[in-house]
N, C-alpha and C. Protein backbone atom coordinates (compact mmCIF):
# COMPACT_ATOMS: atom_id res chain seq x y z
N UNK A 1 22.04 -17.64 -21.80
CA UNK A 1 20.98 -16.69 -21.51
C UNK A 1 20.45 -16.87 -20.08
N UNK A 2 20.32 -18.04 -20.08
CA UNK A 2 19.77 -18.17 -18.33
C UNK A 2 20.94 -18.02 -17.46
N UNK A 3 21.90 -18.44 -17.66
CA UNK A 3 23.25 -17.42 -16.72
C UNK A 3 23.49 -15.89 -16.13
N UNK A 4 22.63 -15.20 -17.62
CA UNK A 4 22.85 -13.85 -17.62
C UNK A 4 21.65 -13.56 -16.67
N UNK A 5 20.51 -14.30 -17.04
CA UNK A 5 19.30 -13.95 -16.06
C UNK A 5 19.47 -14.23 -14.60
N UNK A 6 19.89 -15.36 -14.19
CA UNK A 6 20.30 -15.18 -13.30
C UNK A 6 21.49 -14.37 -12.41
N UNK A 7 22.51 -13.94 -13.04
CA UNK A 7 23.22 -13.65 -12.74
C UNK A 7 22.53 -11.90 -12.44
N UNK A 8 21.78 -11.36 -13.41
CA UNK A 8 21.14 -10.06 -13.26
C UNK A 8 19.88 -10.28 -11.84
N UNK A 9 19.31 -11.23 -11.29
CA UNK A 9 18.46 -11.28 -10.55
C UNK A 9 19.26 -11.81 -8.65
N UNK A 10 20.53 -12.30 -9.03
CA UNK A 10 21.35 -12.46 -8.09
C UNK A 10 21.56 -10.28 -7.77
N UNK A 11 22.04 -10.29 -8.78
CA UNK A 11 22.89 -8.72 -8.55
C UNK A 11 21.50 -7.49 -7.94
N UNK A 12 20.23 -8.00 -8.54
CA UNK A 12 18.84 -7.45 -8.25
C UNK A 12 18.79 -7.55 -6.48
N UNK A 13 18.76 -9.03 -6.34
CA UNK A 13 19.08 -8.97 -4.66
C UNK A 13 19.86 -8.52 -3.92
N UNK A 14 20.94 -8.50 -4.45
CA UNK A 14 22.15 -8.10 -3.64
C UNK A 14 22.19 -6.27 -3.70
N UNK A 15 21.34 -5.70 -4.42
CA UNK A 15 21.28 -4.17 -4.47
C UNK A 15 20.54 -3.84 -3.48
N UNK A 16 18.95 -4.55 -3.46
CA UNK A 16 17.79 -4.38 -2.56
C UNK A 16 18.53 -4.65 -1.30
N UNK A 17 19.64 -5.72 -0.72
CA UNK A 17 19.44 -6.00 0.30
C UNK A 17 20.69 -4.79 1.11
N UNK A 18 21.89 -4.07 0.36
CA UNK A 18 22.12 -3.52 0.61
C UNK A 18 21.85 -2.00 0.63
N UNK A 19 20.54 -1.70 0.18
CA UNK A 19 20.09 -0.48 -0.20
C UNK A 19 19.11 -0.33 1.14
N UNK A 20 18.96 -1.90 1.34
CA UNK A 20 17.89 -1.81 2.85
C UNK A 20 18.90 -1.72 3.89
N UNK A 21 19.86 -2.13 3.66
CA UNK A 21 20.79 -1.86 5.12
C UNK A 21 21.21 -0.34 5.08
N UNK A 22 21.75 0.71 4.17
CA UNK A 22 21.67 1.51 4.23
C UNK A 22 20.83 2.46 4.42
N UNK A 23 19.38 2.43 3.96
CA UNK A 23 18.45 3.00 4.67
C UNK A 23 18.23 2.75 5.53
N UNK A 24 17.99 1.29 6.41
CA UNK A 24 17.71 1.02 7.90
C UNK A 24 18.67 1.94 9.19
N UNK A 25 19.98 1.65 8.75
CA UNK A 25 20.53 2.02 9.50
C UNK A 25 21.22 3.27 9.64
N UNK A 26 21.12 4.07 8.26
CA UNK A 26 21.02 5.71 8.42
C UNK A 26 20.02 5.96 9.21
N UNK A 27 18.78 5.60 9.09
CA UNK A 27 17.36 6.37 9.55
C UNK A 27 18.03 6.63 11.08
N UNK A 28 18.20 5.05 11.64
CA UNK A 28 18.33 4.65 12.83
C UNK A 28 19.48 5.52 13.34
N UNK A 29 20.47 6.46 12.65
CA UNK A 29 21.23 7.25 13.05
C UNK A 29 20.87 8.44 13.20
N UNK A 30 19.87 9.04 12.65
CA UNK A 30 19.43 9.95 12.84
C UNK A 30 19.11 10.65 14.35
N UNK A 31 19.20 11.66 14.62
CA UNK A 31 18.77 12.17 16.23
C UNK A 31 17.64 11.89 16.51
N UNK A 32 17.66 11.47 17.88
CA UNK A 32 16.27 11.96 18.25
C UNK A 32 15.60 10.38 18.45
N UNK A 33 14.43 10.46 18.95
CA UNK A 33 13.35 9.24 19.17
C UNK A 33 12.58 9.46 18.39
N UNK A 34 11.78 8.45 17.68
CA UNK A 34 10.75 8.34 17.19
C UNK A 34 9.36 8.47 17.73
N UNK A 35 9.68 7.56 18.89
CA UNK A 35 8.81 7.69 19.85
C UNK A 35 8.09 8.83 20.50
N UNK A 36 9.22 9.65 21.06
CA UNK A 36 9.08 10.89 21.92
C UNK A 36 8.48 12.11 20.66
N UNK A 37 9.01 11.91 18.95
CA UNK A 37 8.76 12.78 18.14
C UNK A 37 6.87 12.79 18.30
N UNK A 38 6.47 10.97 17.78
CA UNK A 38 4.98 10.65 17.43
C UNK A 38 4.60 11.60 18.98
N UNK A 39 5.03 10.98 20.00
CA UNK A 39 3.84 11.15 21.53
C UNK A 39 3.78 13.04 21.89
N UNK A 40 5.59 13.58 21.56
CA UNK A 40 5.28 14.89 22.13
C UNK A 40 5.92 14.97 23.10
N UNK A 41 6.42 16.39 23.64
CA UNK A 41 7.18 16.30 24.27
C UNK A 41 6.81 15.90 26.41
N UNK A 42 5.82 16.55 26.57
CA UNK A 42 4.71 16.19 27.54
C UNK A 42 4.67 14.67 27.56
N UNK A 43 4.98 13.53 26.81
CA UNK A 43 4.60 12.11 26.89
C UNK A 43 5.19 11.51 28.10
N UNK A 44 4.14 10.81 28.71
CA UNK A 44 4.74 9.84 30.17
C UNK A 44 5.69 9.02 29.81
N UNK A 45 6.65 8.33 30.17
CA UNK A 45 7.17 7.02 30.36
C UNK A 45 6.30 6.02 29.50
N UNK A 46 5.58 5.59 30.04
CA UNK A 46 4.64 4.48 29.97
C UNK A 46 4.31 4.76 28.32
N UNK A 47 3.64 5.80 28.33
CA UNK A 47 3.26 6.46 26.72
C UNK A 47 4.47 6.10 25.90
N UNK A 48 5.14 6.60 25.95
CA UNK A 48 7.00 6.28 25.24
C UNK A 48 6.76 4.90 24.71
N UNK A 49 7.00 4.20 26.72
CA UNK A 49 7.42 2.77 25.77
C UNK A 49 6.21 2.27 25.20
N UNK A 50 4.91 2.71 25.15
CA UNK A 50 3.50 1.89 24.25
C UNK A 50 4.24 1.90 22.97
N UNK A 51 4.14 3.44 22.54
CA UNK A 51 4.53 3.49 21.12
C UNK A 51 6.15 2.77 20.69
N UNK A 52 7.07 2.78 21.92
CA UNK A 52 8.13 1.93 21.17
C UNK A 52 7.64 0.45 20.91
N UNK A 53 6.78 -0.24 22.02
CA UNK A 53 6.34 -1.10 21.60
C UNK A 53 5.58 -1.26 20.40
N UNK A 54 4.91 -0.63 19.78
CA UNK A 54 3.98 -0.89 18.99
C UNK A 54 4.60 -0.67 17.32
N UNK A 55 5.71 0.01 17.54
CA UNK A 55 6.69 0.24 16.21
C UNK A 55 7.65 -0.69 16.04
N UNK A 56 7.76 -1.58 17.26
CA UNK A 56 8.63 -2.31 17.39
C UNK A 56 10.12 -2.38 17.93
N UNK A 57 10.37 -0.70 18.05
CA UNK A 57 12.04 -0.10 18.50
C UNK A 57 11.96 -1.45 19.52
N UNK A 58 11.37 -1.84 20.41
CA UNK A 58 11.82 -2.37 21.69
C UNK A 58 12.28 -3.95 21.37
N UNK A 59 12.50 -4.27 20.16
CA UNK A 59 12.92 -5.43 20.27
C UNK A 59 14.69 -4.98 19.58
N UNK A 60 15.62 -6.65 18.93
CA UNK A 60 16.73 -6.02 18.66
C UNK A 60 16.71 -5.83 18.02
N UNK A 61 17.78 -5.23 17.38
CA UNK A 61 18.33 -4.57 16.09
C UNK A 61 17.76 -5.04 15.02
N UNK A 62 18.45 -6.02 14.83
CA UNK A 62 18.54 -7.38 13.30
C UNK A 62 16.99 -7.56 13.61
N UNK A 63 16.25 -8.29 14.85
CA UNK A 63 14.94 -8.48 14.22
C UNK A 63 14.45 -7.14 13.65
N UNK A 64 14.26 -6.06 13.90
CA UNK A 64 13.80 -4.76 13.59
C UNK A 64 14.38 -4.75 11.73
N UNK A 65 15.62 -4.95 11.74
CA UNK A 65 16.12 -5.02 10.01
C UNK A 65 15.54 -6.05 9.27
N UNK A 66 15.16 -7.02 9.58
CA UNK A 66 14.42 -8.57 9.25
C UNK A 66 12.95 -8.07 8.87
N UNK A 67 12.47 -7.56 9.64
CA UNK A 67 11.06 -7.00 9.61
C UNK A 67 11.00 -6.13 8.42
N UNK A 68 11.81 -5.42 8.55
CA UNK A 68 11.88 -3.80 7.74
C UNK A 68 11.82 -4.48 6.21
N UNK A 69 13.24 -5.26 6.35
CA UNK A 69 13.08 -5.47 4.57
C UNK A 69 11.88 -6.82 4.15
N UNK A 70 11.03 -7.00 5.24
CA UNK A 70 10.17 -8.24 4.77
C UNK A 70 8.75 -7.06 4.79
N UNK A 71 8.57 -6.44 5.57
CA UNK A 71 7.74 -5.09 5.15
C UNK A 71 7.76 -5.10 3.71
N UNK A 72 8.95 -4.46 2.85
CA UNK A 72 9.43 -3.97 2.23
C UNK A 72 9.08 -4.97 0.94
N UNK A 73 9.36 -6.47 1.53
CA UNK A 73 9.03 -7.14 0.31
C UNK A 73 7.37 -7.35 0.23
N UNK A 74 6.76 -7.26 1.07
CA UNK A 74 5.18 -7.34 1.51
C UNK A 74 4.65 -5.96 0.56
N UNK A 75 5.42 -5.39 0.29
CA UNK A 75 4.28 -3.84 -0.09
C UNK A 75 3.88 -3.33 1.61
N UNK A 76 4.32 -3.63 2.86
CA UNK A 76 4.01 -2.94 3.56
C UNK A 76 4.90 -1.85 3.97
N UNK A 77 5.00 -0.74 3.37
CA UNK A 77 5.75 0.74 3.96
C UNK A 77 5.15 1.10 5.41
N UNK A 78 4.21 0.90 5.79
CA UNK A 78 4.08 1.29 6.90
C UNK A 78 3.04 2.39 6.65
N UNK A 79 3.10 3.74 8.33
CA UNK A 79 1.59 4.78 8.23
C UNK A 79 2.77 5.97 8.64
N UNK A 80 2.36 7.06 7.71
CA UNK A 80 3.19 8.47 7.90
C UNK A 80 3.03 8.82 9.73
N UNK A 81 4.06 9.27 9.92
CA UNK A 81 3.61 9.41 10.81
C UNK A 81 3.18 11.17 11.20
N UNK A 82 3.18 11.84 9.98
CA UNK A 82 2.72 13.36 9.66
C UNK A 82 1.15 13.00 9.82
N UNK A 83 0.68 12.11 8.58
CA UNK A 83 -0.49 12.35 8.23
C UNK A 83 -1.46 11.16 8.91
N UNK A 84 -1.02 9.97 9.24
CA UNK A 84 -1.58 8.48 9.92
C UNK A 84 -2.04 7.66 8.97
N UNK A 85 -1.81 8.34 7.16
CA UNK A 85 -2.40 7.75 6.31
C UNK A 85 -1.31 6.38 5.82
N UNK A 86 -1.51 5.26 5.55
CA UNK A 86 -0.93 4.31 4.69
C UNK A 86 0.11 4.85 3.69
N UNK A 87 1.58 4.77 3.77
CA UNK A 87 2.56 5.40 2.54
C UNK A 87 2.09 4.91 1.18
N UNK A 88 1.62 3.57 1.10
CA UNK A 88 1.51 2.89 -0.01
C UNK A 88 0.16 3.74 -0.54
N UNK A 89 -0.77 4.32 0.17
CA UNK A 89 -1.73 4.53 -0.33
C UNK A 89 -1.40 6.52 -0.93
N UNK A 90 -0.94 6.92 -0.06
CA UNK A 90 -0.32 8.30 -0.43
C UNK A 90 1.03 7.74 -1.92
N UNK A 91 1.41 7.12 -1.77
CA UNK A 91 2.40 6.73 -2.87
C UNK A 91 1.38 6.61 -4.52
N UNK A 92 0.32 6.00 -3.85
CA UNK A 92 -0.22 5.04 -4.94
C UNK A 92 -1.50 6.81 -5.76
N UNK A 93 -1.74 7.76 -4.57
CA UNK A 93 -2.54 8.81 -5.11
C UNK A 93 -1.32 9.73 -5.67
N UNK A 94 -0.53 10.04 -5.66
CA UNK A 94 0.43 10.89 -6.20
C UNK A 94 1.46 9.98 -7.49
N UNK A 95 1.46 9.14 -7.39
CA UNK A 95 2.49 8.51 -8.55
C UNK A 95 1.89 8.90 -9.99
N UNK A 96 0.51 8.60 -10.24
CA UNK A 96 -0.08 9.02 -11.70
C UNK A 96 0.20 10.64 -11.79
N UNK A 97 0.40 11.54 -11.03
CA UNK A 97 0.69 13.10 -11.66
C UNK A 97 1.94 12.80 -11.74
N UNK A 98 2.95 12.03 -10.62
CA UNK A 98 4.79 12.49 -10.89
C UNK A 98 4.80 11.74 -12.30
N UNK A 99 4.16 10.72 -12.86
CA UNK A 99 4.72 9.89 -14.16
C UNK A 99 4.06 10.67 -15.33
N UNK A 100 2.90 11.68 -14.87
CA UNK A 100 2.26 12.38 -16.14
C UNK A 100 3.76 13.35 -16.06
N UNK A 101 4.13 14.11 -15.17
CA UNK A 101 4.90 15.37 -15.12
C UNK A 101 6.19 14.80 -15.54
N UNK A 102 6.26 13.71 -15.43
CA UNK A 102 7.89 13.48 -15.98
C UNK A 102 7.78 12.96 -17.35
N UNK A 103 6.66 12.58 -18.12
CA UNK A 103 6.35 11.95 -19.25
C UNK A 103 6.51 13.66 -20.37
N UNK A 104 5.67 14.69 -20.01
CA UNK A 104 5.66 16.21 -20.38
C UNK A 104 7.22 16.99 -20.23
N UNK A 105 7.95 16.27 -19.25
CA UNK A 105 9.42 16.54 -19.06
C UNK A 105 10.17 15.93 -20.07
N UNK A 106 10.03 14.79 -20.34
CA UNK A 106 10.93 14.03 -21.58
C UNK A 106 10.13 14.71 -22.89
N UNK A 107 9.02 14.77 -22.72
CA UNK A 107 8.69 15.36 -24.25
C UNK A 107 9.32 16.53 -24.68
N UNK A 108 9.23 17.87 -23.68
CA UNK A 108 10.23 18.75 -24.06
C UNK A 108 11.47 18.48 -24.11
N UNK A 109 12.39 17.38 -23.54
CA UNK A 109 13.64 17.40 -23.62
C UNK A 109 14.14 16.79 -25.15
N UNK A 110 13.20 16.11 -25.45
CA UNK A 110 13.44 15.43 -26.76
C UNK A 110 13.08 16.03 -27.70
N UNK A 111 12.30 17.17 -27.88
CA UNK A 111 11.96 18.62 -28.74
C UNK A 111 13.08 19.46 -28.68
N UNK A 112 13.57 19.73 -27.54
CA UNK A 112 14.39 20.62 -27.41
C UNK A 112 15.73 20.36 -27.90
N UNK A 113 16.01 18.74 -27.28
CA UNK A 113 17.11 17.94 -27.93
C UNK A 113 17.58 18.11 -29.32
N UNK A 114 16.26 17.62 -30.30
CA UNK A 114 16.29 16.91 -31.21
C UNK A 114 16.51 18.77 -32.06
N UNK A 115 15.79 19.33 -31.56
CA UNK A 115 15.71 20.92 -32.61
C UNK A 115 17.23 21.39 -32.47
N UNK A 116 17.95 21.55 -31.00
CA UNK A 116 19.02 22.24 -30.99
C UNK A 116 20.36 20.86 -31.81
N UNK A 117 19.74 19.49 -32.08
CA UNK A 117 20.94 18.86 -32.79
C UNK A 117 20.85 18.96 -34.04
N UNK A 118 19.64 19.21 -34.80
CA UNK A 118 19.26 19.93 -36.10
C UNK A 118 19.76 20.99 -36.51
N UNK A 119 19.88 22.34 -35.46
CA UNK A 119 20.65 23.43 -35.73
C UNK A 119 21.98 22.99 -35.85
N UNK A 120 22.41 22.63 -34.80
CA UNK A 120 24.04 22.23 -35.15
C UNK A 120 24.44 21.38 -36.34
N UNK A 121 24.13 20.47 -36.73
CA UNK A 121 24.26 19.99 -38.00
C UNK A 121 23.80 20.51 -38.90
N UNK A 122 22.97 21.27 -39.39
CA UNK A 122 22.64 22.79 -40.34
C UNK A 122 23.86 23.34 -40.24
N UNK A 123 23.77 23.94 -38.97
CA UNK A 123 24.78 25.42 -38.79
C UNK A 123 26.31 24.92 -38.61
N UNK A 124 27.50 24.00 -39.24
CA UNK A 124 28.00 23.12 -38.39
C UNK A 124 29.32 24.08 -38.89
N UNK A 125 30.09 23.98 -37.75
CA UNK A 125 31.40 25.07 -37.85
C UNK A 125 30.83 26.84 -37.45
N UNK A 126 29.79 26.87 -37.34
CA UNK A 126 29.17 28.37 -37.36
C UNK A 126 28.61 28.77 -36.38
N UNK A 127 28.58 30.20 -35.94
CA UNK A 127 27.85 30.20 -34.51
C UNK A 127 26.73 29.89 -34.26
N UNK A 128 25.61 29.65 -35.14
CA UNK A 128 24.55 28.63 -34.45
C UNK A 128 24.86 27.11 -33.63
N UNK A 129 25.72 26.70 -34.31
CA UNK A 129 26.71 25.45 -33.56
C UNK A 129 26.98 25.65 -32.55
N UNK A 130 28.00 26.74 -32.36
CA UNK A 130 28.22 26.82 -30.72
C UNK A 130 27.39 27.51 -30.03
N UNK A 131 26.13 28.23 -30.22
CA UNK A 131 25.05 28.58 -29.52
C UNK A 131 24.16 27.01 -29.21
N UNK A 132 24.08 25.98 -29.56
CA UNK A 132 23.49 25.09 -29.31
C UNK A 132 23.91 24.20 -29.11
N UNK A 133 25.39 23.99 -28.77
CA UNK A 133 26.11 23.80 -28.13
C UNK A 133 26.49 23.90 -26.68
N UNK A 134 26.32 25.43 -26.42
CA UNK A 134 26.47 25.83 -25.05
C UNK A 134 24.97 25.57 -24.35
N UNK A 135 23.83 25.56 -25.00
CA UNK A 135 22.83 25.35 -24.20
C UNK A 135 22.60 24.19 -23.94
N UNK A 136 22.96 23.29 -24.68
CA UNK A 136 22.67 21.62 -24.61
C UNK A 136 23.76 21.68 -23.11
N UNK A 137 25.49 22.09 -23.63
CA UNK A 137 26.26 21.77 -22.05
C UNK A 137 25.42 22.38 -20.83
N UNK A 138 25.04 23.51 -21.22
CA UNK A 138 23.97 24.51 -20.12
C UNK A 138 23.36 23.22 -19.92
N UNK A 139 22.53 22.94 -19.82
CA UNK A 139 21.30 22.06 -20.00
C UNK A 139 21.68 20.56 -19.30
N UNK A 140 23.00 20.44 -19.51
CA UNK A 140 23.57 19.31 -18.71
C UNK A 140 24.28 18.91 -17.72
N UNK A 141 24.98 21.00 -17.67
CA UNK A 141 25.81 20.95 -16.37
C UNK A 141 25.13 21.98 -15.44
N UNK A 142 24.23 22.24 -14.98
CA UNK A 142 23.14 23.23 -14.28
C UNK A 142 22.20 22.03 -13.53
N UNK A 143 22.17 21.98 -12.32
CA UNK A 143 21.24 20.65 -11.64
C UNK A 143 19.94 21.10 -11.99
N UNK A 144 19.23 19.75 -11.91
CA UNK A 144 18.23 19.97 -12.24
C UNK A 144 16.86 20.55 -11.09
N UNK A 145 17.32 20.47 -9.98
CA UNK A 145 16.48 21.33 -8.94
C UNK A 145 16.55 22.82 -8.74
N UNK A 146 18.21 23.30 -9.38
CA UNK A 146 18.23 24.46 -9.73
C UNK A 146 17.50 25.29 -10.55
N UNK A 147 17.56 24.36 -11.52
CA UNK A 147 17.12 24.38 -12.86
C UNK A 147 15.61 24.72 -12.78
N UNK A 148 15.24 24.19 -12.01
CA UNK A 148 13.70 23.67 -11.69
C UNK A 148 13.30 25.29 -10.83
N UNK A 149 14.21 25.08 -9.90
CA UNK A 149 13.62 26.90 -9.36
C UNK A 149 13.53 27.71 -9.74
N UNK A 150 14.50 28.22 -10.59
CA UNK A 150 14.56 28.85 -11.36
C UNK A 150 13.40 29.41 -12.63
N UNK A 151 13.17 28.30 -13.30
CA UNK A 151 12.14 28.05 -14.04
C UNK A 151 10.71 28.60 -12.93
N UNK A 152 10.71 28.05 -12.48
CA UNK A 152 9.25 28.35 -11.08
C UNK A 152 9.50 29.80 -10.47
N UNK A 153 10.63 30.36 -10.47
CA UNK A 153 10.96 31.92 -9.92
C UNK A 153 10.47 32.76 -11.05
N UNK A 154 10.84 32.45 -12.47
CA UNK A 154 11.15 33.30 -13.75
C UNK A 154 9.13 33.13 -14.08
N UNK A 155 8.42 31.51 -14.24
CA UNK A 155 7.27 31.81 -14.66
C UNK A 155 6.25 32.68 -13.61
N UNK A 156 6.61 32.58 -12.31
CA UNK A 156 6.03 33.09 -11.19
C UNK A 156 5.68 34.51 -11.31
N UNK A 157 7.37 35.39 -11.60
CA UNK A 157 6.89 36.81 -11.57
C UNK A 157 6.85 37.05 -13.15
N UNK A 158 6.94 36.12 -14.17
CA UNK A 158 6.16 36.97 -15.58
C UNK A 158 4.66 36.81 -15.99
N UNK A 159 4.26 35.43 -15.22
CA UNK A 159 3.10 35.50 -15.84
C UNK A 159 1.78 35.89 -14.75
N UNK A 160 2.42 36.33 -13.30
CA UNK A 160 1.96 37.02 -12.34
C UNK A 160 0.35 36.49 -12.63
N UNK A 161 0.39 35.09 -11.83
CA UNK A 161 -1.24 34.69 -11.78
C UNK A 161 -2.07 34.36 -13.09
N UNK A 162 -1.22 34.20 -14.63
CA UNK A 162 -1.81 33.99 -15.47
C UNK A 162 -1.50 32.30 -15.53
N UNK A 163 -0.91 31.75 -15.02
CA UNK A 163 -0.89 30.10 -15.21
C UNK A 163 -1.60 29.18 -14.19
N UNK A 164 -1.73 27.97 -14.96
CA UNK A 164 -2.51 27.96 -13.65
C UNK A 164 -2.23 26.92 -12.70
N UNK A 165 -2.92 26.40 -11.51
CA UNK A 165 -2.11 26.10 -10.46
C UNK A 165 -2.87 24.72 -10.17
N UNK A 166 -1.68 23.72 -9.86
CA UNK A 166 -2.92 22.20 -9.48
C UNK A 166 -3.83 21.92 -10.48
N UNK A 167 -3.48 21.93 -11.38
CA UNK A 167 -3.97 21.36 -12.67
C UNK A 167 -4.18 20.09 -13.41
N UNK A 168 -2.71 19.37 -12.81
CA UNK A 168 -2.76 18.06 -13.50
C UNK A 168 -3.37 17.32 -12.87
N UNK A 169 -4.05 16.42 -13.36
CA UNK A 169 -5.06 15.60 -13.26
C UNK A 169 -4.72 14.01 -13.64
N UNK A 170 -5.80 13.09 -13.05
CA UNK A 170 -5.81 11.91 -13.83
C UNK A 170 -6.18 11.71 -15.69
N UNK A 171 -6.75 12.20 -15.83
CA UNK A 171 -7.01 12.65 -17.17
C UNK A 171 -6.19 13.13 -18.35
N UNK A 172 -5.53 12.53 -19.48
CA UNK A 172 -3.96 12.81 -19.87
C UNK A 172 -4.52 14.41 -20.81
N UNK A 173 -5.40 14.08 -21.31
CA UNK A 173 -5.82 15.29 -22.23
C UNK A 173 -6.15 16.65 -21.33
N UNK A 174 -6.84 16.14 -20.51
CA UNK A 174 -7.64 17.64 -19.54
C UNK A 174 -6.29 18.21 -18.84
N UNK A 175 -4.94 17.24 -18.60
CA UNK A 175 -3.89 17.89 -18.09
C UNK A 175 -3.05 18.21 -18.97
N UNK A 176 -2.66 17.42 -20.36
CA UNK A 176 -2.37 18.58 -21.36
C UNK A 176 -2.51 20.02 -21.58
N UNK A 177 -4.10 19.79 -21.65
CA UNK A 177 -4.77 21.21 -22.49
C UNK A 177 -4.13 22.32 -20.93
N UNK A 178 -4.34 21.89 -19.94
CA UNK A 178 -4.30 22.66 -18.84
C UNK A 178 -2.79 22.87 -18.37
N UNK A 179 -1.78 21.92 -18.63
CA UNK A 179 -0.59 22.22 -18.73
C UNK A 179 0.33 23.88 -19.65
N UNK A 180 -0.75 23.49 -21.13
CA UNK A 180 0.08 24.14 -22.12
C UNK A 180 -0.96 25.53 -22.16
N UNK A 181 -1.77 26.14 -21.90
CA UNK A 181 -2.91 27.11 -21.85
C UNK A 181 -2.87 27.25 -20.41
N UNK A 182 -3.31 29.04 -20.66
CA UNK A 182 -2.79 29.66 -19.66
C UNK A 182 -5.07 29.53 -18.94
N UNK A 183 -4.74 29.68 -17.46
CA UNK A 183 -5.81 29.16 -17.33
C UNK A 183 -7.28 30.62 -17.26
N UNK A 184 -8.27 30.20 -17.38
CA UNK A 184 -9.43 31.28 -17.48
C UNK A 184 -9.16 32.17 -16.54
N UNK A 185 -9.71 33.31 -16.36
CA UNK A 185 -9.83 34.06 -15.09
C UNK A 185 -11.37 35.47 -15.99
């Protein structure tokens, strides 16, 4: 047992540390300066290198990758450079709606699941079978961002302003009720 644990916390490192070299050094391929993006295009010389200094570009490589994934183990992500706010802190205000919205996502999938594997074993050899059949493959071979627009195109122009918008909340019930009810007007 302690073989396996270790052996799973060896393989834990060895994911993180190559998942950080691949992000480090895609980013770092990307076009363009960082620098010149933050300052603008108007930025002096001098301005440039402050901010390369102060992000650190101006040292080498490897220390810059050393840093990154010790950031990384720190909880320090760093400051957007859209908004100047803390990532960890923008991470930390949006994570409770993405885990409510994906918690309301598995609930329908496991309703939907569980009803269309009920029909098929009812209906089995018969065309309810292969009607719930094809929607489950539907359902598995259709991406899910497609999937997702789609859904957001179709409720958009039927319920034309009857749903409602920015709703979910910290609150699991007040974003229920407001999820599944269409909102006052």
């Amino acid at each position: 047992m302690t073989r396996f644990v270790l052996t799973k916390i060896f393989h834990a490192i060895i994911t993180f540390v190559l998942s950080g070299i691949v992000i480090f050094f895609g980013v770092r391929m990307l076009p363009g300066d960082p620098a010149l993006a933050m300052a603008g295009e108007e930025a002096t010389p001098e301005r440039l290198d402050a901010i390369r200094a102060d992000l650190g570009l101006d040292q080498p490589l490897i220390v810059q990758f050393f840093k990154f994934l010790g950031d990384i183990v720190t909880g320090d992500l760093g400051e957007s450079t859209r908004t100047g706010l803390a990532v960890t802190e923008m991470i930390a205000t949006t994570l409770p709606v993405t885990l409510w919205l994906s918690l309301y996502a598995i609930i329908v999938a496991v309703i939907v699941g569980i009803t269309l594997g009920m029909v098929a074993e009812r209906f089995r050899g018969k065309w309810p079978e292969l009607g719930s059949n094809f929607i489950a493959l539907l359902g598995l071979s259709v991406p899910n961002f497609w999937l997702g627009l789609l859904a957001i195109m179709g409720l958009a122009s039927s319920s034309a302003g009857s749903l409602p918008r920015d709703t979910l909340t910290f609150s699991p019930i007040r974003s229920a009720a407001s999820t599944i009810s269409p909102c006052q007007q």
